[in-house]
C-alpha atoms as a PDB file:
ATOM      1  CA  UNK A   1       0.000   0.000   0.000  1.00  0.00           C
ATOM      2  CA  UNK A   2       1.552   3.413  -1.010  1.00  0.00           C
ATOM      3  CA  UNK A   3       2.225   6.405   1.760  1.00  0.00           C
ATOM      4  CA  UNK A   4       0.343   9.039   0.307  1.00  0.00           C
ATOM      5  CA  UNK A   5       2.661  11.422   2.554  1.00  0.00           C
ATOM      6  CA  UNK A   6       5.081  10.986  -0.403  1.00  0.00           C
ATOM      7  CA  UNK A   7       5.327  13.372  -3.451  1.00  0.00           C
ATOM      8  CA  UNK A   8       3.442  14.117  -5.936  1.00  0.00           C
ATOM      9  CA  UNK A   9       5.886  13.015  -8.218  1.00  0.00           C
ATOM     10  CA  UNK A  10       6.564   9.944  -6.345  1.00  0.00           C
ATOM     11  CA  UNK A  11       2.564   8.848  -6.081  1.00  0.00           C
ATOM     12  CA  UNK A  12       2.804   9.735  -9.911  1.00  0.00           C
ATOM     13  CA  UNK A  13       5.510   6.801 -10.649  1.00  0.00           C
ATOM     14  CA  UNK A  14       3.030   4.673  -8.670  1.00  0.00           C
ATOM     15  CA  UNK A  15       0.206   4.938 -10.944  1.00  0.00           C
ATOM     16  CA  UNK A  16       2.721   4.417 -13.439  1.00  0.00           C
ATOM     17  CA  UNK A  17       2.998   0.550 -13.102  1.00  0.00           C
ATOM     18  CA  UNK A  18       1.837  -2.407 -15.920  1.00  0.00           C
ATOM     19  CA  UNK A  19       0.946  -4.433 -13.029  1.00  0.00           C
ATOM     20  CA  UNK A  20      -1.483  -2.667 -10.829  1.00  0.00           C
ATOM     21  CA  UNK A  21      -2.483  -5.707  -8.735  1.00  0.00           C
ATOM     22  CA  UNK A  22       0.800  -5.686  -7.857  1.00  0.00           C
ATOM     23  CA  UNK A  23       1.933  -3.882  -4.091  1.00  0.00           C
ATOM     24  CA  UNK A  24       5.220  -2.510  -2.525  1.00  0.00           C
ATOM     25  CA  UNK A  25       8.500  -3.158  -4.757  1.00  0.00           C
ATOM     26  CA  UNK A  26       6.801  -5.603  -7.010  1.00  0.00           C
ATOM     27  CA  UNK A  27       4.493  -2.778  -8.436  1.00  0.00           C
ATOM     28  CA  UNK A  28       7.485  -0.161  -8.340  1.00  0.00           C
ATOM     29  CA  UNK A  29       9.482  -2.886 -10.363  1.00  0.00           C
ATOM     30  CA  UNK A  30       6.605  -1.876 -13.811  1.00  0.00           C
ATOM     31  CA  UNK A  31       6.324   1.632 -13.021  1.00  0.00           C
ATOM     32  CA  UNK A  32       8.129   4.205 -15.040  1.00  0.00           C
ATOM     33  CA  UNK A  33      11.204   6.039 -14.101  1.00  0.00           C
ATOM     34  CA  UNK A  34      10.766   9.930 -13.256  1.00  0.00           C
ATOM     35  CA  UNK A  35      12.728  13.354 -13.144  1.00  0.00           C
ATOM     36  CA  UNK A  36      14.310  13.634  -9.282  1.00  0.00           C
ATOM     37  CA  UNK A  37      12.965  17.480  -8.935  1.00  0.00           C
ATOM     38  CA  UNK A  38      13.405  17.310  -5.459  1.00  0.00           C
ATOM     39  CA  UNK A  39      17.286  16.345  -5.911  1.00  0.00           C
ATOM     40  CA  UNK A  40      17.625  19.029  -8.255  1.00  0.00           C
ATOM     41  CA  UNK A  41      16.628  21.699  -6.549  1.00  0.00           C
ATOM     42  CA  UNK A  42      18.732  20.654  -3.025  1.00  0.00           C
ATOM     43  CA  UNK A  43      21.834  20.730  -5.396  1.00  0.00           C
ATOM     44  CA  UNK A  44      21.496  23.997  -6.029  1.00  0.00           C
ATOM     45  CA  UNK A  45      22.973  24.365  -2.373  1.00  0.00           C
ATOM     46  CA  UNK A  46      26.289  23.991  -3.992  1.00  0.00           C
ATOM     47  CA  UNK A  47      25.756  26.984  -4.922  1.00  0.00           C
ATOM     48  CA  UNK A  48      26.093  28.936  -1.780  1.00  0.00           C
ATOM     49  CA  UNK A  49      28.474  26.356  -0.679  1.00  0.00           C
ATOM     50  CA  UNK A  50      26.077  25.173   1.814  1.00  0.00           C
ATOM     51  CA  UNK A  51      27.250  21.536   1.888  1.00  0.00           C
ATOM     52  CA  UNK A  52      25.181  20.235   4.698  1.00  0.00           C
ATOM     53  CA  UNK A  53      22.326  20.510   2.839  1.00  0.00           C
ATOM     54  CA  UNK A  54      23.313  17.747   0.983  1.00  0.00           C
ATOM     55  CA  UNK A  55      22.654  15.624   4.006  1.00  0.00           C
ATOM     56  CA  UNK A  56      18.893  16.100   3.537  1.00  0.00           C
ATOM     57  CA  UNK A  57      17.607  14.925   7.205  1.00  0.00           C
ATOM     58  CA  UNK A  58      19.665  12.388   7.611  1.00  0.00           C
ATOM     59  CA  UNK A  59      19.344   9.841   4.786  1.00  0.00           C
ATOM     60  CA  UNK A  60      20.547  12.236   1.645  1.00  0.00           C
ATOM     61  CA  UNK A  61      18.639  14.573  -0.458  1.00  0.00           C
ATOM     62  CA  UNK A  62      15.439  13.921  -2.785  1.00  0.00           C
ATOM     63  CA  UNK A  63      13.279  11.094  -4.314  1.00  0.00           C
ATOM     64  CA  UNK A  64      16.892   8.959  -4.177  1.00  0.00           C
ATOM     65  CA  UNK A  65      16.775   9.200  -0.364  1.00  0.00           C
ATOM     66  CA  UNK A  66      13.219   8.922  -0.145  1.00  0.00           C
ATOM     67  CA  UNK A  67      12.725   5.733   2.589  1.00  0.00           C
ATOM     68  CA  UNK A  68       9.565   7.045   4.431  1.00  0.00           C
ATOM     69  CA  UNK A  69       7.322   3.429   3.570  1.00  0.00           C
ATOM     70  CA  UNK A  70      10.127   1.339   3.115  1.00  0.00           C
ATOM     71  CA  UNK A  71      10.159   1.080  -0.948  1.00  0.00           C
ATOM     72  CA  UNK A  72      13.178   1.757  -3.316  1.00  0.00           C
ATOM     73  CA  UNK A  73      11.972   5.004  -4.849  1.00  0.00           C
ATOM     74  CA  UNK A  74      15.879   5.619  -5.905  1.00  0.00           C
ATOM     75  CA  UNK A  75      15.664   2.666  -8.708  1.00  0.00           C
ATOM     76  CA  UNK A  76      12.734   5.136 -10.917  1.00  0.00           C
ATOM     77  CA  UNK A  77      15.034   8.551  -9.758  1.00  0.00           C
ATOM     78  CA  UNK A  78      16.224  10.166 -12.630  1.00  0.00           C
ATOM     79  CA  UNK A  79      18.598  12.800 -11.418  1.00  0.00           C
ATOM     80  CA  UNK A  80      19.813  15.492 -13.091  1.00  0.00           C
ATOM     81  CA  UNK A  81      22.055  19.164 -13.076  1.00  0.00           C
ATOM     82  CA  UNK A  82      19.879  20.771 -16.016  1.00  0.00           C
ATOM     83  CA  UNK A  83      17.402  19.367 -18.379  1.00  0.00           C
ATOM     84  CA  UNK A  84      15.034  20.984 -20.959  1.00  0.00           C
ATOM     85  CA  UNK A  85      13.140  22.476 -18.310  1.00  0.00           C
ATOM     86  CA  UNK A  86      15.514  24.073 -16.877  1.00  0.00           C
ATOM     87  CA  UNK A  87      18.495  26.763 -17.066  1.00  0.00           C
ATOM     88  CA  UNK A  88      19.067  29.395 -20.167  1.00  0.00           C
ATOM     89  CA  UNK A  89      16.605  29.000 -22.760  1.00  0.00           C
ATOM     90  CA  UNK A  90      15.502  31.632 -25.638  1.00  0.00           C
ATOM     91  CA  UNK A  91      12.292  32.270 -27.013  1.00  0.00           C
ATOM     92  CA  UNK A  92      11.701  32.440 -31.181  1.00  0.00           C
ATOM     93  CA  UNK A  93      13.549  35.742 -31.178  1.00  0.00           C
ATOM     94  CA  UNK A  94      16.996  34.976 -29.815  1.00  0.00           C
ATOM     95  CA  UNK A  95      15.872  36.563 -26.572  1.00  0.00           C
ATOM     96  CA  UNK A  96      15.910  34.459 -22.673  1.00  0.00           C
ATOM     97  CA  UNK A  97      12.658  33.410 -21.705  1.00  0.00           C
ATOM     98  CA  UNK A  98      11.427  34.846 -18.202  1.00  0.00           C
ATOM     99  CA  UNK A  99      12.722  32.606 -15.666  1.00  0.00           C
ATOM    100  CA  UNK A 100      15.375  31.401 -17.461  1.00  0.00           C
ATOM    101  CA  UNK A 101      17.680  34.007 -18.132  1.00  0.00           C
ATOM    102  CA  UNK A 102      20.769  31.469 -16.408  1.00  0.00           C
ATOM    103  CA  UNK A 103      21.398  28.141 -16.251  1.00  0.00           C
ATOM    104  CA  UNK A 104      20.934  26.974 -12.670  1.00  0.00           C
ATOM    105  CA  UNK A 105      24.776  26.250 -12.084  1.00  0.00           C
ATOM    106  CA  UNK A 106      26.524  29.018 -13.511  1.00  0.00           C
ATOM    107  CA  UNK A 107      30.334  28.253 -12.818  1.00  0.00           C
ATOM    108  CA  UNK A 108      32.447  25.271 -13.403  1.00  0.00           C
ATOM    109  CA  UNK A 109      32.983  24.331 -10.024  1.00  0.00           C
ATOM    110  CA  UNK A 110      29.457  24.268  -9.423  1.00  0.00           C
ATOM    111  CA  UNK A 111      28.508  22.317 -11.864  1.00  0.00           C
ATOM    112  CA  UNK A 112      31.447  19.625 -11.326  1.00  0.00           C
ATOM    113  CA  UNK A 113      30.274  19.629  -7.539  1.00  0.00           C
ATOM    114  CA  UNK A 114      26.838  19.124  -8.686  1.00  0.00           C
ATOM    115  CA  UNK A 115      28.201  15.656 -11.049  1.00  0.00           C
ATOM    116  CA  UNK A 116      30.462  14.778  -8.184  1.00  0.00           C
ATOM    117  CA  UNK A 117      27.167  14.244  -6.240  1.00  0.00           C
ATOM    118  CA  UNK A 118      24.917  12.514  -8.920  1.00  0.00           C
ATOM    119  CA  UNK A 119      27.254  10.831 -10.552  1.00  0.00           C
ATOM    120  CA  UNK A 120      28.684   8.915  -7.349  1.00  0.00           C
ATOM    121  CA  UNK A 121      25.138   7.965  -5.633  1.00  0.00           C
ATOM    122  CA  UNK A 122      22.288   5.569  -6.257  1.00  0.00           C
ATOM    123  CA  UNK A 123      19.659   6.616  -8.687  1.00  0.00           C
ATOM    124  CA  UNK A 124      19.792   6.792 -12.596  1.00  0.00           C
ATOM    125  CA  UNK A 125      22.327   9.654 -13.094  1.00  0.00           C
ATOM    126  CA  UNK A 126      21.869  11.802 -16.528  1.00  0.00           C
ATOM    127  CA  UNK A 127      24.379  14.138 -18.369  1.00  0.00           C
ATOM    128  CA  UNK A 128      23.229  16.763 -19.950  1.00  0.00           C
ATOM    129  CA  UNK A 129      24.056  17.619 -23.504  1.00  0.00           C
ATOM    130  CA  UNK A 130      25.427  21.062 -23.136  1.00  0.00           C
ATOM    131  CA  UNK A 131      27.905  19.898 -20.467  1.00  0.00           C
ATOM    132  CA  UNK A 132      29.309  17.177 -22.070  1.00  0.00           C
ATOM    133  CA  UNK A 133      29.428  18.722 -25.497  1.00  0.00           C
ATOM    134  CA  UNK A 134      29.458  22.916 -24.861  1.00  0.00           C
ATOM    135  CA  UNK A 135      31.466  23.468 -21.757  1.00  0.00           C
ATOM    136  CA  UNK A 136      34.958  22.341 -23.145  1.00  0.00           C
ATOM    137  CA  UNK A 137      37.899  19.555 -22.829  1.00  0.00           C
ATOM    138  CA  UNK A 138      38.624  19.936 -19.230  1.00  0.00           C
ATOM    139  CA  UNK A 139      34.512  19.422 -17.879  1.00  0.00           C
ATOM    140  CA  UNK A 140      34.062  16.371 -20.223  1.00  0.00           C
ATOM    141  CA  UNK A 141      37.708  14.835 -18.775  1.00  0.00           C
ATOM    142  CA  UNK A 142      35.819  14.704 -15.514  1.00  0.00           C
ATOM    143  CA  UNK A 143      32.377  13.671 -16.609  1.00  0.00           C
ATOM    144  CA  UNK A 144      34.553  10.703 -17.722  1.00  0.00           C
ATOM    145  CA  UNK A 145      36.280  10.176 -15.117  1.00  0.00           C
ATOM    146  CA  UNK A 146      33.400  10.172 -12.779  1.00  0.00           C
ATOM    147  CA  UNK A 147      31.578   8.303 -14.735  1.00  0.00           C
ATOM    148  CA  UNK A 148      34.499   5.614 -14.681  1.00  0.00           C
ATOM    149  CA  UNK A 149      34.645   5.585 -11.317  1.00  0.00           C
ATOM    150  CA  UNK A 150      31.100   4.363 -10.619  1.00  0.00           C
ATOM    151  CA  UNK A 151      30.840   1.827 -13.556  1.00  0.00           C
ATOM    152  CA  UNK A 152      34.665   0.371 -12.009  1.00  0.00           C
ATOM    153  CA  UNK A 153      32.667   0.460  -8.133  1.00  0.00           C
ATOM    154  CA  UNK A 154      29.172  -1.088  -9.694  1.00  0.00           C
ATOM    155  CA  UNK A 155      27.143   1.714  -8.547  1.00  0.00           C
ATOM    156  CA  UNK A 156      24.022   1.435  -9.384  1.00  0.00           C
ATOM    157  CA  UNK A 157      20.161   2.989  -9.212  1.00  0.00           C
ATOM    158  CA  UNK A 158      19.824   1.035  -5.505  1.00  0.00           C
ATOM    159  CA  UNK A 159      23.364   1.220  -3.866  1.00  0.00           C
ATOM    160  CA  UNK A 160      23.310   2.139  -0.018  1.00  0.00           C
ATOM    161  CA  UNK A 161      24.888   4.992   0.790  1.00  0.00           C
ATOM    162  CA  UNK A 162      26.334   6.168   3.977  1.00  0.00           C
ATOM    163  CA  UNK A 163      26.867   9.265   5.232  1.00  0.00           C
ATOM    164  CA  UNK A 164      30.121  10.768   6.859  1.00  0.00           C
ATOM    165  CA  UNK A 165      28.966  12.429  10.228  1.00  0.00           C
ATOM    166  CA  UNK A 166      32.477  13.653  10.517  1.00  0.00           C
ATOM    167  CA  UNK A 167      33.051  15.198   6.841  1.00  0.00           C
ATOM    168  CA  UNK A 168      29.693  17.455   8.079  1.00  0.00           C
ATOM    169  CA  UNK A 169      31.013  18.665  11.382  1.00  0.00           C
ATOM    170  CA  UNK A 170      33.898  20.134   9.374  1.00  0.00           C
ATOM    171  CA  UNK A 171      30.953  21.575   6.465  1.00  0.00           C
ATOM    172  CA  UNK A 172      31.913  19.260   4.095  1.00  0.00           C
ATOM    173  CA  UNK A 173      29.717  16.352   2.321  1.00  0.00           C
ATOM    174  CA  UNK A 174      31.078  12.910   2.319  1.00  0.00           C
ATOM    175  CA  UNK A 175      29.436   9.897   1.717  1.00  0.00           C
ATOM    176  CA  UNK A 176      30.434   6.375   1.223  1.00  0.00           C
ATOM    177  CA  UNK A 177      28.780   4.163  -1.802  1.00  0.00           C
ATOM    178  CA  UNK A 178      28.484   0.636  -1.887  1.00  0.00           C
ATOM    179  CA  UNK A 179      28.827  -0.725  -5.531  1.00  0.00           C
ATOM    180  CA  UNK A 180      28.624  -4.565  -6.636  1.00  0.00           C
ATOM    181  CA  UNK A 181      32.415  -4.563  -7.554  1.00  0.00           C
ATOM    182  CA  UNK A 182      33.821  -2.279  -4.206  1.00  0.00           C
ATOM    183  CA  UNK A 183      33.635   0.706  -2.538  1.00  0.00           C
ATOM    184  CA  UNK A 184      33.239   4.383  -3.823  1.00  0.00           C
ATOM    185  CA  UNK A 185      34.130   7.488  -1.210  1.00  0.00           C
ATOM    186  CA  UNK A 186      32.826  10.715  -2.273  1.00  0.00           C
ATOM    187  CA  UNK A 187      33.811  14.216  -0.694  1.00  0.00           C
ATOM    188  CA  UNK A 188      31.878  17.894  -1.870  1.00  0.00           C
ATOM    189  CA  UNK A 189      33.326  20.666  -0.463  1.00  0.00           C
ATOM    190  CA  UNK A 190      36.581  21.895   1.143  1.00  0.00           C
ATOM    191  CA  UNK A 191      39.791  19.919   0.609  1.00  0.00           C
ATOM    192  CA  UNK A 192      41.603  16.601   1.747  1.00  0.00           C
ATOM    193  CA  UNK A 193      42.313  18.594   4.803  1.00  0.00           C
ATOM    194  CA  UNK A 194      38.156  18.375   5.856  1.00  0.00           C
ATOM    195  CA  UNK A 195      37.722  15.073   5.097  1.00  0.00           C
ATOM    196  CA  UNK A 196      39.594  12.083   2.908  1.00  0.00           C
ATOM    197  CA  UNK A 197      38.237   8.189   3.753  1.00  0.00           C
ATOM    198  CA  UNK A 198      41.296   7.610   5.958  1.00  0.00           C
ATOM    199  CA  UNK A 199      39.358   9.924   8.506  1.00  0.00           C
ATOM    200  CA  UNK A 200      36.662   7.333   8.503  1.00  0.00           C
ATOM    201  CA  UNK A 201      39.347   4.602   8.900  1.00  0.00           C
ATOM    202  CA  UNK A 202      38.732   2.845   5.230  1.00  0.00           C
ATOM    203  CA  UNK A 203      41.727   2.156   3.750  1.00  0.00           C
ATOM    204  CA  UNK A 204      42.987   0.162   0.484  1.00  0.00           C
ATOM    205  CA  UNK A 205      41.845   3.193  -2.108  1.00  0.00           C
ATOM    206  CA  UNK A 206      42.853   4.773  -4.935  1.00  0.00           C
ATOM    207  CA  UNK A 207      41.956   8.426  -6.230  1.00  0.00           C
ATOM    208  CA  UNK A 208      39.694   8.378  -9.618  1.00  0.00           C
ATOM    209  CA  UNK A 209      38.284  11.865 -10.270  1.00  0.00           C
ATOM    210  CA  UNK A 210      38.846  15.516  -8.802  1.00  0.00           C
ATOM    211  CA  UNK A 211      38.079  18.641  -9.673  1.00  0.00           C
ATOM    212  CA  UNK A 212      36.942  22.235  -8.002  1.00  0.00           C
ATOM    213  CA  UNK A 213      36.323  21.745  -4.415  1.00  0.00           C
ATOM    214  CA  UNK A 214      35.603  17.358  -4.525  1.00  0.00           C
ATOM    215  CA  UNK A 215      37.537  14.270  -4.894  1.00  0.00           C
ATOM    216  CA  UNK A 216      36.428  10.886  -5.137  1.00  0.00           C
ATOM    217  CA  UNK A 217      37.786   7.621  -4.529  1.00  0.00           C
ATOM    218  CA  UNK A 218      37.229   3.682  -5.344  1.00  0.00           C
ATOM    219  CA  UNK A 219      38.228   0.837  -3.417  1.00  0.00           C
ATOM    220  CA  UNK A 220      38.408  -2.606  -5.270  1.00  0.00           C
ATOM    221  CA  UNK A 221      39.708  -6.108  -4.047  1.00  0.00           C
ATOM    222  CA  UNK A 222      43.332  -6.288  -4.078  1.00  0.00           C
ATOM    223  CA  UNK A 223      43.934  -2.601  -4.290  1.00  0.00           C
ATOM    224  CA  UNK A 224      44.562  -2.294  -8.079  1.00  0.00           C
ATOM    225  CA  UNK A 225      45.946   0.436  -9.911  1.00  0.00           C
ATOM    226  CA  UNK A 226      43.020   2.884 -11.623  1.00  0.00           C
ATOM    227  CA  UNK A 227      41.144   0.848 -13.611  1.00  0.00           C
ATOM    228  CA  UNK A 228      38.939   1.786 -17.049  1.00  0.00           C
ATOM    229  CA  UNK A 229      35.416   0.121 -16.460  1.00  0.00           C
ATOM    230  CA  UNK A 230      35.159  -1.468 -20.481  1.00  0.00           C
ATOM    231  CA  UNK A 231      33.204   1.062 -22.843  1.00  0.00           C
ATOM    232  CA  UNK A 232      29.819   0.142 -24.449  1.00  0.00           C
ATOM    233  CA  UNK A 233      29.709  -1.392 -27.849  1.00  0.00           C
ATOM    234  CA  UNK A 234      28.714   1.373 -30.558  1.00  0.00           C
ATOM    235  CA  UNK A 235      24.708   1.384 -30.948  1.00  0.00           C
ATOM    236  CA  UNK A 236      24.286   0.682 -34.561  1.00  0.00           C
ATOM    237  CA  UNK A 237      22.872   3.415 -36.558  1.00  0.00           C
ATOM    238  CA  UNK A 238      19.577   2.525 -38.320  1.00  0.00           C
ATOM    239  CA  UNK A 239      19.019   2.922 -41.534  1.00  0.00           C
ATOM    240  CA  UNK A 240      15.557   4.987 -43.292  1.00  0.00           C
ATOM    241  CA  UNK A 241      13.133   3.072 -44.648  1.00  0.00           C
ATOM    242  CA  UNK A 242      10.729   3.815 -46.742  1.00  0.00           C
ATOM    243  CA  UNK A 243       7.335   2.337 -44.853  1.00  0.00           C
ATOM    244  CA  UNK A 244       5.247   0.201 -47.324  1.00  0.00           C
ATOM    245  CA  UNK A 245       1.885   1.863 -48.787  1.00  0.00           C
ATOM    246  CA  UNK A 246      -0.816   0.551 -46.878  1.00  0.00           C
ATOM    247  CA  UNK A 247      -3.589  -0.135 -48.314  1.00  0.00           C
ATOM    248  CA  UNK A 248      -6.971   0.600 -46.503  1.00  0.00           C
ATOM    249  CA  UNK A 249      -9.961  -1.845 -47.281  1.00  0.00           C
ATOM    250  CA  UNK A 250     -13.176  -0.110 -48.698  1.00  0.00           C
ATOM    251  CA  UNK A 251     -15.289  -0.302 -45.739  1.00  0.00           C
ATOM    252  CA  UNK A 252     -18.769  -2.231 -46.199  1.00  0.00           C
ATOM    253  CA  UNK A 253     -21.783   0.165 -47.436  1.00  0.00           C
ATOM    254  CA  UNK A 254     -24.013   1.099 -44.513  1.00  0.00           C
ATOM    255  CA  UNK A 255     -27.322  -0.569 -44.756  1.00  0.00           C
END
């Protein structure tokens, strides 16, 4: 039976499902996947450098930390830094459209904070276009890299994560991912000084990914050197068809 203290958004997935009959995570498992507002719009703490926010109350920050009946809302969480909703957009003219005269992160370091934190927890992370494609050489290097990183950990949409009380006495966020293949260590904010995963006495690690103001780290069996999770095969591109004429039969004279 659902909470109906959840979201909107969340009660939306819900209704979602191919199997109706179904309750709990069985029905989640046939619903459809959703846009993580609520994660969005905590990320913009990053902002302001207000890092604690990212702690949500306890358990993390939107739909992804959502745990209030029990069910894995995280696995239909599409997070996000920008989408087609969101940020700079013009109208017909070449002129911004009210409300969205910026993009919502408006510096690099904000939005590489913003991918350290999405790209490293459970959910189903997404990379926007722009970012990956507009914003240069040295912002796609760390999309990689990041990317990399949790494929080489096996995070996925329903890892646990926990949080680092003592990365958010110093005002830093730090959070430590379980993934299928190891361990994935996360810090937003500050500096190795605040908070590294020595601190939490983990050891056996290796740096993957750093940028403005975050690091993160991945700890494997055996302590290898940096691995490269293998790439994707190439979708193939399909080809145009023509679609055959179809022909209608005359329908039956009304009598």
């Amino acid at each position: 039976m659902i909470d109906w203290r959840l979201s909107r958004r969340a009660r939306t997935v819900w209704a979602t499902s191919t199997q109706p009959t179904a309750e709990g995570a069985d029905r989640l498992k046939a619903s459809s996947n959703v846009f993580d507002f609520t994660t969005f719009f905590s990320l913009k703490a990053i902002n302001e450098s207000r890092y604690n926010t990212l702690y949500g109350f306890g358990n993390g920050i939107g739909m992804v930390a959502d745990a209030s009946d029990g069910l894995p809302w995280k696995n239909r969480a599409v997070t996000f830094v920008e989408n087609h909703d969101t940020g700079y957009r013009t109208q017909e003219d070449g002129t911004p459209e009210p409300d969205h005269v910026f993009d919502s992160f408006t510096n690099g370091w904000q939005v590489e904070q913003a991918y350290a934190q999405i790209l490293t927890h459970p959910g189903i992370p997404t990379v926007y276009w722009k970012h990956y494609f507009d914003w240069g050489s040295s912002l796609q290097a760390k999309l990689k890299a990041l990317i990399n990183a949790r494929k080489v950990a096996g995070v996925n949409s329903g890892s646990a994560v926990h949080l680092q009380d003592n990365a958010a006495a110093r005002g830093v966020y730090a959070a430590f991912v379980e993934g299928t293949n190891g361990a994935l260590y996360v810090r937003i904010g500050g500096s190795d000084a605040d908070w590294q995963p020595s601190f939490s006495n983990y050891s056996n690690y290796r740096e993957y990914a750093a940028g403005g103001g975050w690091k993160v780290w991945v700890a494997l069996p055996g302590n290898p050197e940096v691995k490269q999770a293998p790439r994707h095969a190439a979708f193939a591109v399909p080809t145009y068809q023509t679609p055959d004429k179809v022909t209608v039969p005359d329908e039956p004279a009304c009598r």
